[in-house]
N, C-alpha and C. Protein backbone atom coordinates (compact mmCIF):
# COMPACT_ATOMS: atom_id res chain seq x y z
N UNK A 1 175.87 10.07 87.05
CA UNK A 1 175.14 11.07 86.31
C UNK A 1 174.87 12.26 87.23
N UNK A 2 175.19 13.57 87.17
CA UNK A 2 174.89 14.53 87.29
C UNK A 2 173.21 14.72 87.45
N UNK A 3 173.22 16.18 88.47
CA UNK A 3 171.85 16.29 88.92
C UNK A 3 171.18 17.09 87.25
N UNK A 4 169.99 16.94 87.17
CA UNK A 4 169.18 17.14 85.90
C UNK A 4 167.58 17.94 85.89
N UNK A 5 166.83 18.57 85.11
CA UNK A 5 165.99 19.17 85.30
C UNK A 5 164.99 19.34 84.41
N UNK A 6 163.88 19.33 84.24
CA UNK A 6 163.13 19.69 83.21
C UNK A 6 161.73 20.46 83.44
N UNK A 7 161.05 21.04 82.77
CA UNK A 7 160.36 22.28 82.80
C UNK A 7 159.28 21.97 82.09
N UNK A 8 158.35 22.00 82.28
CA UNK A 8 156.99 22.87 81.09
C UNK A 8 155.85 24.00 82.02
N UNK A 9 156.10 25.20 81.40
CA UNK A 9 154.84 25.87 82.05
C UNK A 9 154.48 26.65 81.29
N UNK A 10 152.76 27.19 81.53
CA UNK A 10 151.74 28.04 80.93
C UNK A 10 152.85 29.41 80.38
N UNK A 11 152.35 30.13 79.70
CA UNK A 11 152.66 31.32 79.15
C UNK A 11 152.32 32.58 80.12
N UNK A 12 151.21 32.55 81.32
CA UNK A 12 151.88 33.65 82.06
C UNK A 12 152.69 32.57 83.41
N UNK A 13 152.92 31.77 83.09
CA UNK A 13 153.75 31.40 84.19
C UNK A 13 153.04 31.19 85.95
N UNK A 14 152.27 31.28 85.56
CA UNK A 14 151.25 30.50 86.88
C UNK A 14 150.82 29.05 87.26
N UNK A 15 150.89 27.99 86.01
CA UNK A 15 150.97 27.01 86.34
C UNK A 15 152.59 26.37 86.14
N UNK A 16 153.41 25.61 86.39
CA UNK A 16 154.24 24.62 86.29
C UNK A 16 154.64 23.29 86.65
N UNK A 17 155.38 22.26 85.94
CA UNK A 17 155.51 21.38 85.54
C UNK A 17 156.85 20.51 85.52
N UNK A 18 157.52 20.61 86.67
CA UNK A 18 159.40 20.62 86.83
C UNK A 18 159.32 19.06 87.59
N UNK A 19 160.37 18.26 87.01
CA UNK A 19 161.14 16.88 87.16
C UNK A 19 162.31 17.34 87.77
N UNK A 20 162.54 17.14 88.68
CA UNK A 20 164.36 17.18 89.20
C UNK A 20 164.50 15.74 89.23
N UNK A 21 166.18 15.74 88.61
CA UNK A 21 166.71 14.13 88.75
C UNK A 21 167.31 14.24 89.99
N UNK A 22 168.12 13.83 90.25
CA UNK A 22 169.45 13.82 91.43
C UNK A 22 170.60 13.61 91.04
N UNK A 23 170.32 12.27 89.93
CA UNK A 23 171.48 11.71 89.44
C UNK A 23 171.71 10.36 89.83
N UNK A 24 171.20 9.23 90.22
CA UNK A 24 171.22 8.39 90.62
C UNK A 24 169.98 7.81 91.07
N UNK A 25 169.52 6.80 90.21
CA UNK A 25 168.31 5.47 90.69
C UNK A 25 167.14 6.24 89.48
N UNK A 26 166.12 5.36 90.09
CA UNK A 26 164.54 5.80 88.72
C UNK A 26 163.94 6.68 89.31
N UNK A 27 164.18 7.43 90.63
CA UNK A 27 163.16 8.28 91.36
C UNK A 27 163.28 9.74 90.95
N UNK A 28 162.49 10.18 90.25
CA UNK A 28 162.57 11.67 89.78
C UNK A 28 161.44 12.80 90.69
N UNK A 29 162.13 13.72 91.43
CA UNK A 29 161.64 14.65 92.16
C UNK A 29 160.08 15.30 91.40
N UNK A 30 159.04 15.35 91.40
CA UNK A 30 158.13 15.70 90.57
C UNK A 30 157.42 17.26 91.34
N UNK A 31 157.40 18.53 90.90
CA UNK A 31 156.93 19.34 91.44
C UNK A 31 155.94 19.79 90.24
N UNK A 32 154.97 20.17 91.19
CA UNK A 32 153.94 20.77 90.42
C UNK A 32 153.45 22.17 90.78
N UNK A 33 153.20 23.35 90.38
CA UNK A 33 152.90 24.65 91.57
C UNK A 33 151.90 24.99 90.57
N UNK A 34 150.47 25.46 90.88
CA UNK A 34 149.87 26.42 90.33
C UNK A 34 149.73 27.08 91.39
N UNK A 35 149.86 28.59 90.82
CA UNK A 35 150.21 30.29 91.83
C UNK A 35 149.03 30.76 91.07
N UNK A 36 148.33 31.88 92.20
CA UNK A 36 147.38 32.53 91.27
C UNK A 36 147.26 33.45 92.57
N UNK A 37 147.18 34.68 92.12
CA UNK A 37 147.07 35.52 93.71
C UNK A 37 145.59 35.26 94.81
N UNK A 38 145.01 34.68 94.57
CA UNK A 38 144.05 34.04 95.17
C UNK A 38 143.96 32.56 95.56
N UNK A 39 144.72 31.82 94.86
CA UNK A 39 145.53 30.40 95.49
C UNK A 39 146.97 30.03 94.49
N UNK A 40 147.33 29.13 95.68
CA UNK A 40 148.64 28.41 95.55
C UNK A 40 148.43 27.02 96.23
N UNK A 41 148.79 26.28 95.42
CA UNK A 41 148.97 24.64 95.78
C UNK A 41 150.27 24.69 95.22
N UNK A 42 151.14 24.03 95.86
CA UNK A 42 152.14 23.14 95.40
C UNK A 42 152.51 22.04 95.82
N UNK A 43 152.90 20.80 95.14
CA UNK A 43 152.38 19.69 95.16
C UNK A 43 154.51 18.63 95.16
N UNK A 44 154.70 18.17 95.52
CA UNK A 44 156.02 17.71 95.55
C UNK A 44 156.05 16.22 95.85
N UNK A 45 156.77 15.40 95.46
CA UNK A 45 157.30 14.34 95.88
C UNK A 45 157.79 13.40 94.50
N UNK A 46 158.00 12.31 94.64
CA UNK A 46 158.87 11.24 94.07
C UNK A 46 158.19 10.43 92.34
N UNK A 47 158.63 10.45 91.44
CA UNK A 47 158.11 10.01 90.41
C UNK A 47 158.92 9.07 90.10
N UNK A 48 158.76 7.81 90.40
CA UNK A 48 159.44 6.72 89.35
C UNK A 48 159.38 6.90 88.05
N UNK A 49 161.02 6.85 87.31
CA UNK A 49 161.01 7.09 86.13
C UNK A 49 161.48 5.85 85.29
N UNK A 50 161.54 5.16 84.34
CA UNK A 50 162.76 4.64 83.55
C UNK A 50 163.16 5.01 82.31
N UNK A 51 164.58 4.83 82.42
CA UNK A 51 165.53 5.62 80.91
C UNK A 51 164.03 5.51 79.48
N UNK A 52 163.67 4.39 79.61
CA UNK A 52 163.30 3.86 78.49
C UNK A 52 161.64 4.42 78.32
N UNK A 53 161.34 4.86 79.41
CA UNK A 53 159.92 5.61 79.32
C UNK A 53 160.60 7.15 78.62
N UNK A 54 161.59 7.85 79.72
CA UNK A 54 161.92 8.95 79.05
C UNK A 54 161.96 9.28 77.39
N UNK A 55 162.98 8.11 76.95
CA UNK A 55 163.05 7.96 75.61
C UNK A 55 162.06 7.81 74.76
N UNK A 56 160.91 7.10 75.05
CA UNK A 56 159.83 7.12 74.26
C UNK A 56 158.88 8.12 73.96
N UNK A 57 158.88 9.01 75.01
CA UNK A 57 158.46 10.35 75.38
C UNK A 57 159.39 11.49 74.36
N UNK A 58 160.66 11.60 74.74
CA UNK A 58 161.37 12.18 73.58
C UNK A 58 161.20 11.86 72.11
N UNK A 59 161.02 10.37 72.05
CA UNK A 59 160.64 10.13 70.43
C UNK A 59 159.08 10.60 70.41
N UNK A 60 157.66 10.58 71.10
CA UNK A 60 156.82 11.15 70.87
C UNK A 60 156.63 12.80 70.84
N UNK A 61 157.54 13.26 71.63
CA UNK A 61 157.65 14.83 71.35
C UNK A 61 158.15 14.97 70.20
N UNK A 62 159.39 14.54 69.49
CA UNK A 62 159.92 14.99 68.16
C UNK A 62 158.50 14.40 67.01
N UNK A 63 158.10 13.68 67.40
CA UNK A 63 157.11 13.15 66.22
C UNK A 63 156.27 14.46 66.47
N UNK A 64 155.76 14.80 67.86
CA UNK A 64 154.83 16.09 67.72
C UNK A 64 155.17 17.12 66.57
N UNK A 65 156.74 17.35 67.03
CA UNK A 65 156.75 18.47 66.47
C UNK A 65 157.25 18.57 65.06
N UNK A 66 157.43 17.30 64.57
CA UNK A 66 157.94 17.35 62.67
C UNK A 66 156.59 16.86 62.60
N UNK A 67 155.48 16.88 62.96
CA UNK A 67 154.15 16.77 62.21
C UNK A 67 152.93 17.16 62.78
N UNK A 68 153.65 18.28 63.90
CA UNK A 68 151.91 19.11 64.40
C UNK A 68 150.71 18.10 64.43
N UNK A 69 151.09 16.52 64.87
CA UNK A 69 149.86 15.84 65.41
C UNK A 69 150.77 15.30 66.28
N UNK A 70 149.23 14.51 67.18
CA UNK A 70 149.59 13.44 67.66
C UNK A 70 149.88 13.62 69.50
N UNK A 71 150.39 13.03 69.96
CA UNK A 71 150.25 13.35 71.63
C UNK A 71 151.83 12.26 72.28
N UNK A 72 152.20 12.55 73.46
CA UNK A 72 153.22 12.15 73.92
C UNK A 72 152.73 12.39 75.56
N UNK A 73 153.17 10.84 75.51
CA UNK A 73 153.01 10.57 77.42
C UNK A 73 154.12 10.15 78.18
N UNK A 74 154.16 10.61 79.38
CA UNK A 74 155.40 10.00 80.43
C UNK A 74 154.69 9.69 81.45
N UNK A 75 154.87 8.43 81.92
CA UNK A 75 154.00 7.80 83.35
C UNK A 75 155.42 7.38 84.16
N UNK A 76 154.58 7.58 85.45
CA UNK A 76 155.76 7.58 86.66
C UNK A 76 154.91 5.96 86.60
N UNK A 77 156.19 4.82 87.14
CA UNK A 77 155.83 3.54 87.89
C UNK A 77 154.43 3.58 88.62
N UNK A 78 154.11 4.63 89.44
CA UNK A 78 153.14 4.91 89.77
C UNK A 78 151.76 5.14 89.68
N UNK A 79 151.74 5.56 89.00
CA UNK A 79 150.45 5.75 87.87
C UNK A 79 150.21 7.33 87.53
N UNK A 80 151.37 8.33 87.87
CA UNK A 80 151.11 9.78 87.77
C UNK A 80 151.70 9.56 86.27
N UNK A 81 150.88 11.27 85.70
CA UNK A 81 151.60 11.37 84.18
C UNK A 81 151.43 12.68 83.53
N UNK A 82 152.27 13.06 82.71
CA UNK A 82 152.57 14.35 81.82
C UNK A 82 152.03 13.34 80.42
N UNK A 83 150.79 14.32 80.20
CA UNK A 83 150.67 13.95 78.38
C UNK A 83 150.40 15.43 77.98
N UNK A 84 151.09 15.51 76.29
CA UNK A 84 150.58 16.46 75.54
C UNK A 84 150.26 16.21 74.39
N UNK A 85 149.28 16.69 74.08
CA UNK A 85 148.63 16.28 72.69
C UNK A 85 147.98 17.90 72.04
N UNK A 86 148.57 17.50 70.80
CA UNK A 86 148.03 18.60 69.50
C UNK A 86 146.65 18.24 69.42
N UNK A 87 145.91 19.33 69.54
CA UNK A 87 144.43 19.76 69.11
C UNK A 87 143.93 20.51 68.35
N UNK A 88 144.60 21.13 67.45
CA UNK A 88 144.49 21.59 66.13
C UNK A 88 145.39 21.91 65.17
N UNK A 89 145.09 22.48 63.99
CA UNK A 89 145.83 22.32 62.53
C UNK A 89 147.07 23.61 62.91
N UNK A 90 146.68 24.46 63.65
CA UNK A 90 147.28 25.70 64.44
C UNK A 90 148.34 25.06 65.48
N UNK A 91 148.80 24.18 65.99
CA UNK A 91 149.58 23.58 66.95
C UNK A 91 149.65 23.74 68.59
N UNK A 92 148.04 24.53 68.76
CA UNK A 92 147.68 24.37 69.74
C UNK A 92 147.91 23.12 70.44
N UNK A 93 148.61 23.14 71.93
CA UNK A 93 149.38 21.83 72.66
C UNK A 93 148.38 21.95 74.18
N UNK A 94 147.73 20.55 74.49
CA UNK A 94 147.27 21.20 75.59
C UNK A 94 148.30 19.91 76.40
N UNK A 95 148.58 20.54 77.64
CA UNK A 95 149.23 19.54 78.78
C UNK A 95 148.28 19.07 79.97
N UNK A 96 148.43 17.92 80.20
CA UNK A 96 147.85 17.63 81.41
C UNK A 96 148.52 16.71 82.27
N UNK A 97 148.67 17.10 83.34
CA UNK A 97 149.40 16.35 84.86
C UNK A 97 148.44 15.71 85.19
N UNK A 98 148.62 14.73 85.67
CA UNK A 98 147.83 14.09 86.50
C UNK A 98 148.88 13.10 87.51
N UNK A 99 148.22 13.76 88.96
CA UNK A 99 149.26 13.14 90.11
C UNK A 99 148.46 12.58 91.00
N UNK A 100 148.34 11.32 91.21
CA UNK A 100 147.79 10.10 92.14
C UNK A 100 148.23 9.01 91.96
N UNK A 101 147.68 7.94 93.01
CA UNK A 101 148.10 6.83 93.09
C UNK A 101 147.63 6.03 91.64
N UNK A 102 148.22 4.90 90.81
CA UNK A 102 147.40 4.12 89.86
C UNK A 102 146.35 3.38 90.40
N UNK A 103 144.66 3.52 89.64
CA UNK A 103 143.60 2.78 90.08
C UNK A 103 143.06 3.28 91.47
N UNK A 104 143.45 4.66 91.31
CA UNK A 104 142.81 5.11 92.62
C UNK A 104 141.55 6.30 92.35
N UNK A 105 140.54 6.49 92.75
CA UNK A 105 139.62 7.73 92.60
C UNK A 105 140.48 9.07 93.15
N UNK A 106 141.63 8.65 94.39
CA UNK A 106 141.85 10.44 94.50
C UNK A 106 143.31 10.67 93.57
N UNK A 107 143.05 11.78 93.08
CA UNK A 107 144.13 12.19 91.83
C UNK A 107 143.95 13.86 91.92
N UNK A 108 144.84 14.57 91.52
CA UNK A 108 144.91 15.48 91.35
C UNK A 108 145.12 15.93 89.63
N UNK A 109 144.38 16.75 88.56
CA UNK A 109 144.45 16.53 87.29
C UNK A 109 144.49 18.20 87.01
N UNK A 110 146.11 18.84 86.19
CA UNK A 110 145.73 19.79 86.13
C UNK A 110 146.56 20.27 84.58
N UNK A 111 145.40 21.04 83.81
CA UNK A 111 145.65 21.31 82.19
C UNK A 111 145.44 22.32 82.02
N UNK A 112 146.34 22.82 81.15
CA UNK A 112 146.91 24.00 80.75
C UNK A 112 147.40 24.14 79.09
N UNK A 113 147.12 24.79 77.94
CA UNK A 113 147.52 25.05 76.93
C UNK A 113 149.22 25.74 76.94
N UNK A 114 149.55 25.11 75.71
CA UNK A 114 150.59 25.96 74.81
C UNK A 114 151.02 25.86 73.57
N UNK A 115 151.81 26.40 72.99
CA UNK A 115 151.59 26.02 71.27
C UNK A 115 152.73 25.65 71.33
N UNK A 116 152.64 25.17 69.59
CA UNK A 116 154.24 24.42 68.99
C UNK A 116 155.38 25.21 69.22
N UNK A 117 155.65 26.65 69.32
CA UNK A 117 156.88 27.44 69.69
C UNK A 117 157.28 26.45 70.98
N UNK A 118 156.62 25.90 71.72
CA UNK A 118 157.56 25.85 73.41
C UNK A 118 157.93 24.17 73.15
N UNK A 119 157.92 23.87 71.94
CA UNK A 119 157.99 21.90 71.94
C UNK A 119 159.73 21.95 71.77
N UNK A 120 160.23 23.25 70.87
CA UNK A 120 161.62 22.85 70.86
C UNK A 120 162.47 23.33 71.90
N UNK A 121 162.03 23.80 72.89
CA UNK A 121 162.57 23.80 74.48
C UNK A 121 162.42 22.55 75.64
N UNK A 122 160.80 21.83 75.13
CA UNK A 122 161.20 20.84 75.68
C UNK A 122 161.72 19.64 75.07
N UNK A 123 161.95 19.70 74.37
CA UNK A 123 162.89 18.34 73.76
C UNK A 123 163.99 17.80 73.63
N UNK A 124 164.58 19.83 73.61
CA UNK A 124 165.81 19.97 74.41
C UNK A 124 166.03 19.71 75.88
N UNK A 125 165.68 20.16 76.42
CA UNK A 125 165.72 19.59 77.94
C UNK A 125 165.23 18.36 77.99
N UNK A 126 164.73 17.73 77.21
CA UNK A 126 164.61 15.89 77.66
C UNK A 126 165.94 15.21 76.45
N UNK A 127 166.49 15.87 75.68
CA UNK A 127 167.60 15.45 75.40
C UNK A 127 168.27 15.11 76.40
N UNK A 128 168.72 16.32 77.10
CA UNK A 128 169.65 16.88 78.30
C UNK A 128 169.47 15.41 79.40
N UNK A 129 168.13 15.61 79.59
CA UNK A 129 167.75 14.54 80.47
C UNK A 129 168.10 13.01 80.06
N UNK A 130 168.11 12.87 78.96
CA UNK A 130 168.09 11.27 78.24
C UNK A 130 169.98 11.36 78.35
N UNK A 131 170.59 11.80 78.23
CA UNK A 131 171.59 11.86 78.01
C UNK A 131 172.61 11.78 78.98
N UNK A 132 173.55 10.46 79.76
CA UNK A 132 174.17 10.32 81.01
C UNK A 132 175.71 11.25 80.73
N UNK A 133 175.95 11.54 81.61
CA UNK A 133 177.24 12.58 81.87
C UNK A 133 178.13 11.63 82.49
């Protein structure tokens, strides 16, 4: 399998949300950056993935978006995770990362809004992703 990629970020583009595959094994590159001209963290390392988490995640995003409810999670082996969940009748989407160890107090937790326009970009790109070359 070919190297692979996936995306979610805020609308001015100050926070983001990027998976690099490699192409080989469950370990997915996990970057996180919030930029703000007064700080920058960026946050990097390894997310255990499996096919079958991805997939469930893709079937909870398409359910998001043929019915503007409902929420969709991806957890690394680890205990880190991307959830988004609809919070109103408007398709307001809020995201939240959360990167730490599982069952641990230190975590890093960071949320950010976007609406139903940006669900059929990512679903496409977790097609892309679900899909071996």
């Amino acid at each position: 399998m070919k190297t692979k990629d996936f995306s979610i970020q805020n609308s001015d583009n100050h926070i983001c949300f990027h998976l690099h595959y490699p192409g080989e094994g469950l370990d997915f590159k996990a970057i996180i950056k919030y930029e703000y001209p007064w700080r920058a963290i960026t946050l990097e390392h390894d997310w255990g993935i499996g096919m079958e988490q991805l997939q469930a995640f893709l079937e909870e995003l398409t359910s998001m978006q043929n019915s503007l409810t409902g929420k969709a999670n991806l957890s690394s082996f680890e205990g880190d995770s991307i959830v988004l969940s609809i919070i109103d009748e408007l398709g307001h989407i809020d995201v939240e990362i959360k990167d730490g160890l599982r069952d641990s107090d230190a975590y890093l937790q960071i949320c950010f809004r976007i609406d139903q326009s940006y669900l059929p970009d990512i679903i496409k790109q977790m097609e892309a992703l679900c899909t071996s070359n």
